[in-house]
Protein backbone atom coordinates (compact mmCIF):
# COMPACT_ATOMS: atom_id res chain seq x y z
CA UNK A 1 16.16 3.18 -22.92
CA UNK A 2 13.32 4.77 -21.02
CA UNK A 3 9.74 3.92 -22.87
CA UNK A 4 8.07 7.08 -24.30
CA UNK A 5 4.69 6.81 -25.24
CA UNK A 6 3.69 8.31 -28.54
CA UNK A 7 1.20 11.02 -29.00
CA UNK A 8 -2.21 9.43 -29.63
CA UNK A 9 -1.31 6.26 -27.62
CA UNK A 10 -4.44 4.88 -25.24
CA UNK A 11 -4.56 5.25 -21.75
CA UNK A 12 -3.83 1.30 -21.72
CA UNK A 13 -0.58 1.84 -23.34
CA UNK A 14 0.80 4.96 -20.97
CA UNK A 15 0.11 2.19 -18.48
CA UNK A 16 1.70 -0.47 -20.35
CA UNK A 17 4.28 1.76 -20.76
CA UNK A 18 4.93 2.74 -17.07
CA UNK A 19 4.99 -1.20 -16.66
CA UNK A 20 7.88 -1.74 -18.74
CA UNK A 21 9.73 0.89 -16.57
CA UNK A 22 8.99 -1.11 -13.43
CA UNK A 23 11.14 -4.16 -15.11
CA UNK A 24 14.34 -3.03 -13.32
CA UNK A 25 12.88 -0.86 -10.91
CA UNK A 26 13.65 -1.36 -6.91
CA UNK A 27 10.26 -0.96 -6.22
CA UNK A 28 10.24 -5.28 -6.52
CA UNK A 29 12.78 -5.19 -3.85
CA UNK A 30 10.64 -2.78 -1.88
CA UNK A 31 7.73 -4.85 -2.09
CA UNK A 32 9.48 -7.53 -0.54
CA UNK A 33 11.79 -6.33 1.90
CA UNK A 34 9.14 -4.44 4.32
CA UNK A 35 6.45 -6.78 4.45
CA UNK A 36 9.09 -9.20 5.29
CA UNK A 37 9.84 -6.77 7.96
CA UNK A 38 6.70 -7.07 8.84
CA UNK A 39 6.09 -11.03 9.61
CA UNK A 40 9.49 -10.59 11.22
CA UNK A 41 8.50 -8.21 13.91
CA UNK A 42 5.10 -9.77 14.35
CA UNK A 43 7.04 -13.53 14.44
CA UNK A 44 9.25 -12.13 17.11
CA UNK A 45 6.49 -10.49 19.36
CA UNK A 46 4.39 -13.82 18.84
CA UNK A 47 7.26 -15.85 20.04
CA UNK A 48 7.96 -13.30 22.86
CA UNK A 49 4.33 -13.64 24.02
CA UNK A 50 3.23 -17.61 23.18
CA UNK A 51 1.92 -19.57 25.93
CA UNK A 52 1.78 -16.51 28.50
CA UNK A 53 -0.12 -13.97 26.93
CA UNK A 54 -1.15 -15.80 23.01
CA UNK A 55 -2.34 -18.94 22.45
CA UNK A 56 0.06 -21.18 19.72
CA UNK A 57 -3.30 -20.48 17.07
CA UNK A 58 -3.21 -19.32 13.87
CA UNK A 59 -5.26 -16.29 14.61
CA UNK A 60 -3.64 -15.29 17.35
CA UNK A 61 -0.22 -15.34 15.52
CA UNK A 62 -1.77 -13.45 12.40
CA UNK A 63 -2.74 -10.73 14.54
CA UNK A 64 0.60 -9.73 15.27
CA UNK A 65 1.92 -9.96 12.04
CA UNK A 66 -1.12 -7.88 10.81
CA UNK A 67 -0.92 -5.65 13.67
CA UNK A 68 2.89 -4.32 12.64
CA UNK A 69 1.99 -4.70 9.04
CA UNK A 70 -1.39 -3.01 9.23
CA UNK A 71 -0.63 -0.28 11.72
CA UNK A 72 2.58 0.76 9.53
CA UNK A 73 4.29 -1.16 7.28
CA UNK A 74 1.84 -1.05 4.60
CA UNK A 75 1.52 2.50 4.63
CA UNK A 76 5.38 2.62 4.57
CA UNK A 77 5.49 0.32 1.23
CA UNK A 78 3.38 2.23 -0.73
CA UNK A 79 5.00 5.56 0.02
CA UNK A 80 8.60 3.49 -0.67
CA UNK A 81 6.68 2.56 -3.80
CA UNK A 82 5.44 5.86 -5.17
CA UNK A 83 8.52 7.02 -4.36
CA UNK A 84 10.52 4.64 -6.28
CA UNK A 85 8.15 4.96 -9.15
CA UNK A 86 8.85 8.81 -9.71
CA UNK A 87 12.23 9.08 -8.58
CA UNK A 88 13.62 7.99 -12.51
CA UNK A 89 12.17 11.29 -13.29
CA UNK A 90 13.20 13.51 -10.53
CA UNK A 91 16.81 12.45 -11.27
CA UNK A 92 16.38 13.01 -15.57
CA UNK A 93 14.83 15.05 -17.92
CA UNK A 94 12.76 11.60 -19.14
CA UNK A 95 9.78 13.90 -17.63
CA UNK A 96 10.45 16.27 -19.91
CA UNK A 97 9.94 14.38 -22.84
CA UNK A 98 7.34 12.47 -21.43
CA UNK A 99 5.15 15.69 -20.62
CA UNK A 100 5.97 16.84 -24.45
CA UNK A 101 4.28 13.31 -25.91
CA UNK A 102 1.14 15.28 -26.67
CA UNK A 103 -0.85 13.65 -23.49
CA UNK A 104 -3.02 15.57 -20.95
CA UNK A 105 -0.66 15.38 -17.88
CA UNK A 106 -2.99 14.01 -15.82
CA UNK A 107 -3.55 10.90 -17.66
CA UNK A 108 0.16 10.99 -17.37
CA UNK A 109 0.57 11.17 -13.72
CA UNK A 110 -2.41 8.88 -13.21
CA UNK A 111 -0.88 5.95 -15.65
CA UNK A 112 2.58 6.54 -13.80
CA UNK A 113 0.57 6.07 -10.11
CA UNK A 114 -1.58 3.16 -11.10
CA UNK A 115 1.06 1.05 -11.60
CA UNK A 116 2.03 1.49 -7.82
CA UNK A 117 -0.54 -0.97 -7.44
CA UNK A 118 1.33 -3.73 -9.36
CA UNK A 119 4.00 -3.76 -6.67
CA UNK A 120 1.85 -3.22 -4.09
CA UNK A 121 -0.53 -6.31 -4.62
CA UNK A 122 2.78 -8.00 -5.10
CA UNK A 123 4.00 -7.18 -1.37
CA UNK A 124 0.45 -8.35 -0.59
CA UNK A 125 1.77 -12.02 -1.75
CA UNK A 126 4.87 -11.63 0.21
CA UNK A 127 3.19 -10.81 2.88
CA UNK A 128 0.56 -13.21 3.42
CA UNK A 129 3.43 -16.28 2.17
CA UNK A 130 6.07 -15.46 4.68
CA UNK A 131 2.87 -15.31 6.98
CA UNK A 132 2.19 -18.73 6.21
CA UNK A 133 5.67 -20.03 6.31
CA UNK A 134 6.95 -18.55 9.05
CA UNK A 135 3.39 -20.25 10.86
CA UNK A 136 3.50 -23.50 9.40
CA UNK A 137 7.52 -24.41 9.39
CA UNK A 138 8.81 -22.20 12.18
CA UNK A 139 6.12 -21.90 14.95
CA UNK A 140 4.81 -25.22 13.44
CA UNK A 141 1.01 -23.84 14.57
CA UNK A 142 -1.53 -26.47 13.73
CA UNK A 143 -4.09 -26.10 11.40
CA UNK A 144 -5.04 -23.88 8.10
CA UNK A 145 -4.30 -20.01 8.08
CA UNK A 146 -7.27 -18.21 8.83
CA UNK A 147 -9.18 -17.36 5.17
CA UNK A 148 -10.15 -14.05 6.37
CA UNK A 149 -6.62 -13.12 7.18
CA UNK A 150 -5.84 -13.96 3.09
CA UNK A 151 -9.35 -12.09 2.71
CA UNK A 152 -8.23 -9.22 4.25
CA UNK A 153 -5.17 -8.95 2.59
CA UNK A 154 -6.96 -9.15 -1.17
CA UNK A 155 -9.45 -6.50 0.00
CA UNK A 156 -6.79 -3.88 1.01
CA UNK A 157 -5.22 -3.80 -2.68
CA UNK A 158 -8.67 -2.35 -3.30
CA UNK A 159 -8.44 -0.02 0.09
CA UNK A 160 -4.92 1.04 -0.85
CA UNK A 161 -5.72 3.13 -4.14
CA UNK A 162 -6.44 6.36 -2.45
CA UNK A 163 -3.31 5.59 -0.86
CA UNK A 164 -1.67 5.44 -3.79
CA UNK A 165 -2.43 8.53 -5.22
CA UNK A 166 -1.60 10.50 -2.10
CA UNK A 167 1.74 9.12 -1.43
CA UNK A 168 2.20 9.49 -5.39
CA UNK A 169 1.31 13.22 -5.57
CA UNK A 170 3.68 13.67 -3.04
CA UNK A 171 6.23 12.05 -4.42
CA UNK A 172 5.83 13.31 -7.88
CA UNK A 173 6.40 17.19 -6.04
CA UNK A 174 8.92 16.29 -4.44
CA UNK A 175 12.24 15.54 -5.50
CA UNK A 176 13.85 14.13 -2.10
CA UNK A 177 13.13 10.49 -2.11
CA UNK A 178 12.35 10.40 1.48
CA UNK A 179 9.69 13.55 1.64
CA UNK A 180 7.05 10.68 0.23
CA UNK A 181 7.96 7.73 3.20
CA UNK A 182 8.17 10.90 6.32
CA UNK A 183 5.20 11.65 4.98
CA UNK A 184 3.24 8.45 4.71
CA UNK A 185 4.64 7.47 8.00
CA UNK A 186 2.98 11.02 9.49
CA UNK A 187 -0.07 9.71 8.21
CA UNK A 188 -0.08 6.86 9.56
CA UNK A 189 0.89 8.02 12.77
CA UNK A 190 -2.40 10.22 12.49
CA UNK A 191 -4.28 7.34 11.18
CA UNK A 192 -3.75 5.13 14.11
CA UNK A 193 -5.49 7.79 16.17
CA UNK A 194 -7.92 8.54 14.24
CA UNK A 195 -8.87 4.96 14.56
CA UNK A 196 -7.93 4.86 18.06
CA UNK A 197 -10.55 7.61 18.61
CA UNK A 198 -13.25 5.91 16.61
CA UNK A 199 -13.71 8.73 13.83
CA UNK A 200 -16.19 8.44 11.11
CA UNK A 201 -13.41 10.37 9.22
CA UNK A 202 -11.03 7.50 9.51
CA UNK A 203 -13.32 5.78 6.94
CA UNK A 204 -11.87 8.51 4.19
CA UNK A 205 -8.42 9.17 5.48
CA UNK A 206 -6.53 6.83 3.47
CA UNK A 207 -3.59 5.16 5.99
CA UNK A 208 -6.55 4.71 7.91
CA UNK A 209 -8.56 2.77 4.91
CA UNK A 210 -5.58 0.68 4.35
CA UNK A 211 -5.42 -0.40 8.11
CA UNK A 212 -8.97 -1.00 8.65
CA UNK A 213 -8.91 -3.40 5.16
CA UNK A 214 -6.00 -5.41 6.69
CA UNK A 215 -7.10 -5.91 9.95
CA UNK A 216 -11.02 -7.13 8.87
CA UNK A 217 -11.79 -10.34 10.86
CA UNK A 218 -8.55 -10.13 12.71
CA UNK A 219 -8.31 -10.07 16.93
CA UNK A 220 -5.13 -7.37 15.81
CA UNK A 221 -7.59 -4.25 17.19
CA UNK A 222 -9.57 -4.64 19.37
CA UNK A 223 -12.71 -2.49 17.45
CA UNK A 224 -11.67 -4.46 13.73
CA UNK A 225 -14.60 -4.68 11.40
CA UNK A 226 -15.50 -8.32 10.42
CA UNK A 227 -14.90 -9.66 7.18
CA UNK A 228 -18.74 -10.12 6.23
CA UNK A 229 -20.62 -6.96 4.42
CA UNK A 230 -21.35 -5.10 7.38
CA UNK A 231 -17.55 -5.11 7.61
CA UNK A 232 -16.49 -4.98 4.44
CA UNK A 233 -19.24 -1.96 2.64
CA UNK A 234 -17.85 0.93 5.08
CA UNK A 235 -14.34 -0.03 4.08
CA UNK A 236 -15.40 0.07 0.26
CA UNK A 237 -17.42 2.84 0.17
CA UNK A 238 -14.73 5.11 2.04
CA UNK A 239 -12.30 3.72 -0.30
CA UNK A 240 -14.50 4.98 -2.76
CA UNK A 241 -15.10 8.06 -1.47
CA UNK A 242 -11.51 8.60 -0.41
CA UNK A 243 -9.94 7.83 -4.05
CA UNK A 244 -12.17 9.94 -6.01
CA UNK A 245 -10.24 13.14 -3.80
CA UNK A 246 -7.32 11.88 -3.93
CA UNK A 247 -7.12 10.56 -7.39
CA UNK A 248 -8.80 14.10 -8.14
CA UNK A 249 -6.06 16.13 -6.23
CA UNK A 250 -3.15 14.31 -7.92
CA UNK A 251 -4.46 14.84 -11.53
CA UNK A 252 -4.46 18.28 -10.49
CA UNK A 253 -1.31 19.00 -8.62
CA UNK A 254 1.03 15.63 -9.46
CA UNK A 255 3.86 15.42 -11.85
CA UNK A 256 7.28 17.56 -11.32
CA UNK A 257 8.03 20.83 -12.11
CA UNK A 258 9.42 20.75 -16.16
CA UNK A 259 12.95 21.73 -16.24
């Protein structure tokens, strides 16, 4: 039975409620399938490239698992995510009820898009274990892996909440479960060049965000920020910037149409 949370309830319980939703959810298979997609494409171009073009080093093999995963992957998971999340109410009238609880629907929407972020940090773990796996046992690279690559990757659950929202207003409009994935993979596409062109404005787009958290203190681009605070503040403060719109835009458009 689908949790409905009762008129009056705090915020903390519509999340706690939303949680309890994401027990059987395949947003946990989501989480792990395309970052492992990830380390596999990087592991393959690493292993195409060793000794002729990349040294057999640890950074040199975590920028190409960072450079798939940052570049697109990661923007893919979250809009697989959001998309996950919402599509229970798309395909029932649980919305319905939900929206008839007594709760301003934004707190609503914003309890059902937070929890994106539960899944997401989990992917995060995937990520940078298979990363280390794949490094030590396959590739057998000497060495620790680098701490700014696991540095990175703790920072961009941070970068990722405008993200979030986005992909989740999206989703929540839309009832085709692949509108919110085409959509975050446009973005990232415009991201990249963004980034590619060196825009002050890719500091509040938010595929953008997410890419420039993942690759801090990596050799994956060629202009990545370092991971020390002169790296680090532009990153938070356009994640900052960045969520307050979109955080704002989905508590004003996000949720679907009542039936």
């Amino acid at each position: 039975m689908t949790p409905v949370p009762r008129a009056g309830a705090r915020p903390a319980s519509l999340v706690g409620a939303e949680l309890l939703k994401l027990r059987r959810s395949p947003a946990w298979f989501l989480a792990a399938l395309i970052p492992a997609m990830a380390v596999a494409t990087g592991a393959i171009n690493f292993s195409q490239n060793a000794g002729a073009h990349l040294e057999a080093t640890w950074v040199a093999y975590t920028s190409q698992t960072t450079l798939f995963y940052g570049l697109v992957f990661a923007t893919l998971t979250i809009s697989l995510l959001a998309a996950a999340v919402w599509r229970p109410e798309h395909r029932t009238s649980t919305w319905n009820l939900v929206a008839s609880s007594g709760h301003p629907r934004w707190a609503l929407v914003g309890a059902k898009s937070l929890v994106v972020l539960v899944p997401f940090a989990f992917a995060q773990v995937v990520f940078t274990g298979l990363t280390w796996a794949v490094g030590t046992f396959l590739f057998e690279i000497d060495g620790t892996m680098p701490l700014a690559f696991v540095g990175a990757n703790a920072i961009s659950v941070l970068a990722a909440l405008p993200l979030i929202a986005l992909q989740s207003a999206v989703a929540s409009r839309l009832p085709v479960f692949i509108a919110s994935p085409a959509a975050g993979l446009v973005g990232a596409v415009v991201g990249v060049g963004m980034l590619g062109k060196g825009l002050i404005a890719a500091f509040l787009w938010p595929p953008s965000l997410l890419t420039s958290a993942l690759t801090l203190g990596s050799s994956a681009l060629s202009d990545a920020g370092s991971l020390d605070w002169a790296g680090i503040a532009p990153v938070l403060a356009g994640s900052a910037a960045s969520s307050l719109v979109c955080w704002g835009l989905l508590a004003l458009v996000g949720g679907p149409k009542r039936g």
